[in-house]
N, C-alpha and C. Protein backbone atom coordinates (compact mmCIF):
# COMPACT_ATOMS: atom_id res chain seq x y z
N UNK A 1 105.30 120.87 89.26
CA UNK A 1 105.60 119.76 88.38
C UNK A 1 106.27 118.62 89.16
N UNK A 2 107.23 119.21 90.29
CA UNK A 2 108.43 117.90 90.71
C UNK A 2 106.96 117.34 91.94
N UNK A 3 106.44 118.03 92.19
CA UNK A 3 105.48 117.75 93.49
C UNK A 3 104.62 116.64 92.46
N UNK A 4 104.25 116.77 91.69
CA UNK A 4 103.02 115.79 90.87
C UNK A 4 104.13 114.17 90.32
N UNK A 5 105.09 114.41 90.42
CA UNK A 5 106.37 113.55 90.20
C UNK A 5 106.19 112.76 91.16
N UNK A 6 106.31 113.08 92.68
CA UNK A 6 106.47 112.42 93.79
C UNK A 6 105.46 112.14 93.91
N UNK A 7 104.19 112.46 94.03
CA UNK A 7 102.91 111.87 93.77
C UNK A 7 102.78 110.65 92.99
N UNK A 8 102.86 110.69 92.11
CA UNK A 8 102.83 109.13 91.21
C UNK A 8 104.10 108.81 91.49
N UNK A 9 105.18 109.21 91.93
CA UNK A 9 106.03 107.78 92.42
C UNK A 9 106.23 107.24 93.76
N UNK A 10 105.13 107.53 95.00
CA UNK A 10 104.94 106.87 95.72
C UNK A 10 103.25 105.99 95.04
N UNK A 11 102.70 106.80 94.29
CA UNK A 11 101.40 105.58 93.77
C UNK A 11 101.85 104.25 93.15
N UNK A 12 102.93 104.82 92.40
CA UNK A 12 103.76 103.44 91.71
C UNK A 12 104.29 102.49 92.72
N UNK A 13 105.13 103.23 94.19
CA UNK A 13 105.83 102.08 95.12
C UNK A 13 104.36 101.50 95.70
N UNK A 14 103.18 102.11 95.83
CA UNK A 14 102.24 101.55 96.63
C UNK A 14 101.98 100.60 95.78
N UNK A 15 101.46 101.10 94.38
CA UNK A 15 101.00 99.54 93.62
C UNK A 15 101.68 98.38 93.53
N UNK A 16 103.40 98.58 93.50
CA UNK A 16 103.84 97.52 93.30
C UNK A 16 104.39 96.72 94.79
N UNK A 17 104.20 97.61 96.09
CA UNK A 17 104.11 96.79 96.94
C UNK A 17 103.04 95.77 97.46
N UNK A 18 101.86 96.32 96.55
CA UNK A 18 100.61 95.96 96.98
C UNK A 18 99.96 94.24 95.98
N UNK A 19 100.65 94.76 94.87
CA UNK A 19 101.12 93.47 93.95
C UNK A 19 101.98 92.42 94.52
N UNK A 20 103.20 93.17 94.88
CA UNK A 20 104.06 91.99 95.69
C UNK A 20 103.50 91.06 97.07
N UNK A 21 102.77 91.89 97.72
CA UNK A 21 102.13 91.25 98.83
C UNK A 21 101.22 90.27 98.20
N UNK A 22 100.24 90.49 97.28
CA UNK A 22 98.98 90.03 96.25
C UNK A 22 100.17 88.33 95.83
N UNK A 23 101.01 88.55 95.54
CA UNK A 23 101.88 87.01 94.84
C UNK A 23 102.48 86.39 96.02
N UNK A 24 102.26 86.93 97.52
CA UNK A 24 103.20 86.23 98.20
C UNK A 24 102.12 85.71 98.94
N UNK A 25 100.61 86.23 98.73
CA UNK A 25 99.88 85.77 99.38
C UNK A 25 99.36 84.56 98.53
N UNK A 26 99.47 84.90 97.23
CA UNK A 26 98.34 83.88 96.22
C UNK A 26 99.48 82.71 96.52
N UNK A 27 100.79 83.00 97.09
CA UNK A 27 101.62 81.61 96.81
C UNK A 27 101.35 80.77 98.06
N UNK A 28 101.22 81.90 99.04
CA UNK A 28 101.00 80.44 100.57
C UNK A 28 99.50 79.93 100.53
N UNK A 29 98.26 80.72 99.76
CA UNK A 29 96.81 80.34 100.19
C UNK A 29 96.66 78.69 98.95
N UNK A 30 97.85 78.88 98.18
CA UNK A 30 97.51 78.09 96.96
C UNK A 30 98.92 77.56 96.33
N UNK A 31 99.73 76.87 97.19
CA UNK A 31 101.27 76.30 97.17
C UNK A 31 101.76 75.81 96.32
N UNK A 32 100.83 75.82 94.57
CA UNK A 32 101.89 75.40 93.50
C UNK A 32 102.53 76.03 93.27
N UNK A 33 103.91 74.84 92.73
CA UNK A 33 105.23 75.33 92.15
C UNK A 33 104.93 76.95 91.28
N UNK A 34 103.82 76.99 90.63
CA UNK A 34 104.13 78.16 89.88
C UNK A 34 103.88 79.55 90.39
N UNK A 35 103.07 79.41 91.14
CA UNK A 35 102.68 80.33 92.21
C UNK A 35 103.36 80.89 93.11
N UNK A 36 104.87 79.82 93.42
CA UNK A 36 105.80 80.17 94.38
C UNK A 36 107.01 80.63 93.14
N UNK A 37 106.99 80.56 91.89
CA UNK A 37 108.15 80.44 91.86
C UNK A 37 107.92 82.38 90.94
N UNK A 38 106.60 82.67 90.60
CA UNK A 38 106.41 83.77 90.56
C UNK A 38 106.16 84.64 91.85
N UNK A 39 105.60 84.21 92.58
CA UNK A 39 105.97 85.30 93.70
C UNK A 39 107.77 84.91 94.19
N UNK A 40 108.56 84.04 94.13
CA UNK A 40 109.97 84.96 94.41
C UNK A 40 110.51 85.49 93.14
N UNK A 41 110.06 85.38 92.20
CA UNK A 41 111.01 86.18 90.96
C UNK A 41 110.00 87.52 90.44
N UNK A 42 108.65 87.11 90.39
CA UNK A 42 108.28 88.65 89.93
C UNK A 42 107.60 89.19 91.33
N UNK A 43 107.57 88.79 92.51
CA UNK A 43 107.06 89.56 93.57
C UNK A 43 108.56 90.34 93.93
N UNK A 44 109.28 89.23 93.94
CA UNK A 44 110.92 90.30 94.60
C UNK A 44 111.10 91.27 93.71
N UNK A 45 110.77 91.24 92.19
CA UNK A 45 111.34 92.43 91.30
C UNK A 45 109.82 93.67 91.67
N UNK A 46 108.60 93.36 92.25
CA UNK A 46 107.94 94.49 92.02
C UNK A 46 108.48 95.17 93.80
N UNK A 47 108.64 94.44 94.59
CA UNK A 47 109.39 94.91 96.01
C UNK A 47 110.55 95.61 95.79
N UNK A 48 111.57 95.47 94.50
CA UNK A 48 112.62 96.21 94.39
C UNK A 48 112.28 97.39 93.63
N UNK A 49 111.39 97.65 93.24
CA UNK A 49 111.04 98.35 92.28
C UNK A 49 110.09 99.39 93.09
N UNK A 50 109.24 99.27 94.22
CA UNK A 50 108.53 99.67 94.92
C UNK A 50 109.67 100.42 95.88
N UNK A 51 110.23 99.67 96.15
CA UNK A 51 111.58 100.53 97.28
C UNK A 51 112.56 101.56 96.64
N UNK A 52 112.45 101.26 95.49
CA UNK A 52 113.60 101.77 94.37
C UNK A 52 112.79 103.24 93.97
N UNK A 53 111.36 103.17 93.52
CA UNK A 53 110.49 104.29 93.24
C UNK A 53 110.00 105.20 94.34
N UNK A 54 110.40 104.22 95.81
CA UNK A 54 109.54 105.12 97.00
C UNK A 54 110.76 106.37 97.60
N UNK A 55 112.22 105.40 97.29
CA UNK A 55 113.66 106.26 97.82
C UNK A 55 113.72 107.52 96.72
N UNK A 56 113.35 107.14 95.40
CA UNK A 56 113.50 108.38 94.21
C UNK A 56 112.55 109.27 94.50
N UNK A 57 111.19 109.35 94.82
CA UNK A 57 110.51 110.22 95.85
C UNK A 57 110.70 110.91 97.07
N UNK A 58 111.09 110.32 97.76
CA UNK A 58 111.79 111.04 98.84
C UNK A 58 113.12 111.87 98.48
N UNK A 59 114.09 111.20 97.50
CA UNK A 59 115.57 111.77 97.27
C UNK A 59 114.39 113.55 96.42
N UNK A 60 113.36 113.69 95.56
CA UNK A 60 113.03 114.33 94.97
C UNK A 60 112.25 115.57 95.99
N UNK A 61 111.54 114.89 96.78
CA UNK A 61 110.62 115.73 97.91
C UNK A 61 111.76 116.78 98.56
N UNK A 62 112.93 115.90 99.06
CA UNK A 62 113.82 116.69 99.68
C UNK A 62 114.73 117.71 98.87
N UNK A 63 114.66 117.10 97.29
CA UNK A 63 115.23 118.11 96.89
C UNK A 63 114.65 119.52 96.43
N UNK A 64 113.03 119.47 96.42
CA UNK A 64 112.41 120.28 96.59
C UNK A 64 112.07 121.46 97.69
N UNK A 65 112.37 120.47 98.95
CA UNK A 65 112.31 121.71 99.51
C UNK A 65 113.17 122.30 100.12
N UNK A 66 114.28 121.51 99.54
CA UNK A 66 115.95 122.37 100.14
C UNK A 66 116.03 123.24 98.72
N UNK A 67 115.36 123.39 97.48
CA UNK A 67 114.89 124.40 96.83
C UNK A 67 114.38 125.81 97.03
N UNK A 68 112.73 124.98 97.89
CA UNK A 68 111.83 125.73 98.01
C UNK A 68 112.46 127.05 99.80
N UNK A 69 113.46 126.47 100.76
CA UNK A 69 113.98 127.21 101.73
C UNK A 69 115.11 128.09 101.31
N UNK A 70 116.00 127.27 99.99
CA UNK A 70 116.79 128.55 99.77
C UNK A 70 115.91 129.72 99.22
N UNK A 71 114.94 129.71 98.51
CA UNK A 71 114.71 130.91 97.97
C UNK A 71 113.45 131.37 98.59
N UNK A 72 113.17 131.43 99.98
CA UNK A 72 112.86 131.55 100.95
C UNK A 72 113.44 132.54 101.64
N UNK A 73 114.84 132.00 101.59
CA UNK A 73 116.29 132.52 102.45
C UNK A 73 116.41 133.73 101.61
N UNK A 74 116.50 133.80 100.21
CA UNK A 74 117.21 134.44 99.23
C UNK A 74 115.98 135.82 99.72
N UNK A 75 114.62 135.68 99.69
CA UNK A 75 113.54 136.81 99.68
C UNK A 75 114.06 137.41 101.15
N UNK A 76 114.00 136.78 102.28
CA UNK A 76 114.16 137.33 103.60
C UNK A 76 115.37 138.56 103.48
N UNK A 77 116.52 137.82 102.69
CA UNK A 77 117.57 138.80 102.54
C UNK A 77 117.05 139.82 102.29
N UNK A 78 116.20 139.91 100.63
CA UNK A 78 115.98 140.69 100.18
C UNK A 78 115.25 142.02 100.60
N UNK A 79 114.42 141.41 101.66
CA UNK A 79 113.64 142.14 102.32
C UNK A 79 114.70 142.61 103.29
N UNK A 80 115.48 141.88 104.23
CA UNK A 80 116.13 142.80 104.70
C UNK A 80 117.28 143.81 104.64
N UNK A 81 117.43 143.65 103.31
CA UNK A 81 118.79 144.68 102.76
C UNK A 81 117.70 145.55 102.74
N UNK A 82 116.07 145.51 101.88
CA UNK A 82 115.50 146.73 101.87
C UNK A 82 115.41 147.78 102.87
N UNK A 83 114.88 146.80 104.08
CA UNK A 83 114.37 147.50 105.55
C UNK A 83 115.63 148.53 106.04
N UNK A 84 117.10 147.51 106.02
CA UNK A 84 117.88 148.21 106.01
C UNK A 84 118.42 149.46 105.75
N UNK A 85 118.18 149.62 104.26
CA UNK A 85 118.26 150.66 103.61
C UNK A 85 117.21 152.03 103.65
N UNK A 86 116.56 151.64 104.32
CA UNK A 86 115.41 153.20 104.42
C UNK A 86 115.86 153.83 105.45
């Protein structure tokens, strides 16, 4: 489930970096005022939002697999208290 999480929230930082680039380009190929004044107010909010969704993916990936090694750790034990014990 958390793996399909991080999946669409690096698709989300890609789209909205890919948008933000898309307004910073439509503003220099085509230099009206409105063009510039949406790529710095809604290109900077999809760039914060892209960085903001790509760090919550990573903070999530890692917390997955400092998950997925403890109980990793937890089986190895387990196995070796068994081995132990025979």
């Amino acid at each position: 489930m958390k793996h399909l999480q991080v999946k669409r929230l690096t698709y989300l930082a890609a789209a909205a970096t890919l948008g933000a680039v898309g307004l910073m380009v439509l503003s220099i190929v085509s230099p009206k005022p409105i063009f510039l004044v949406l790529a710095m107010s809604v290109g900077q909010g999809l760039g914060t939002l892209s960085l903001a969704a790509y760090l919550l993916a990573i903070a999530l990936d890692l917390n997955i697999s400092a998950a997925l090694a403890d109980q990793v750790e937890e089986e190895v034990g387990e196995m070796l208290d068994e081995k132990s014990h025979e």
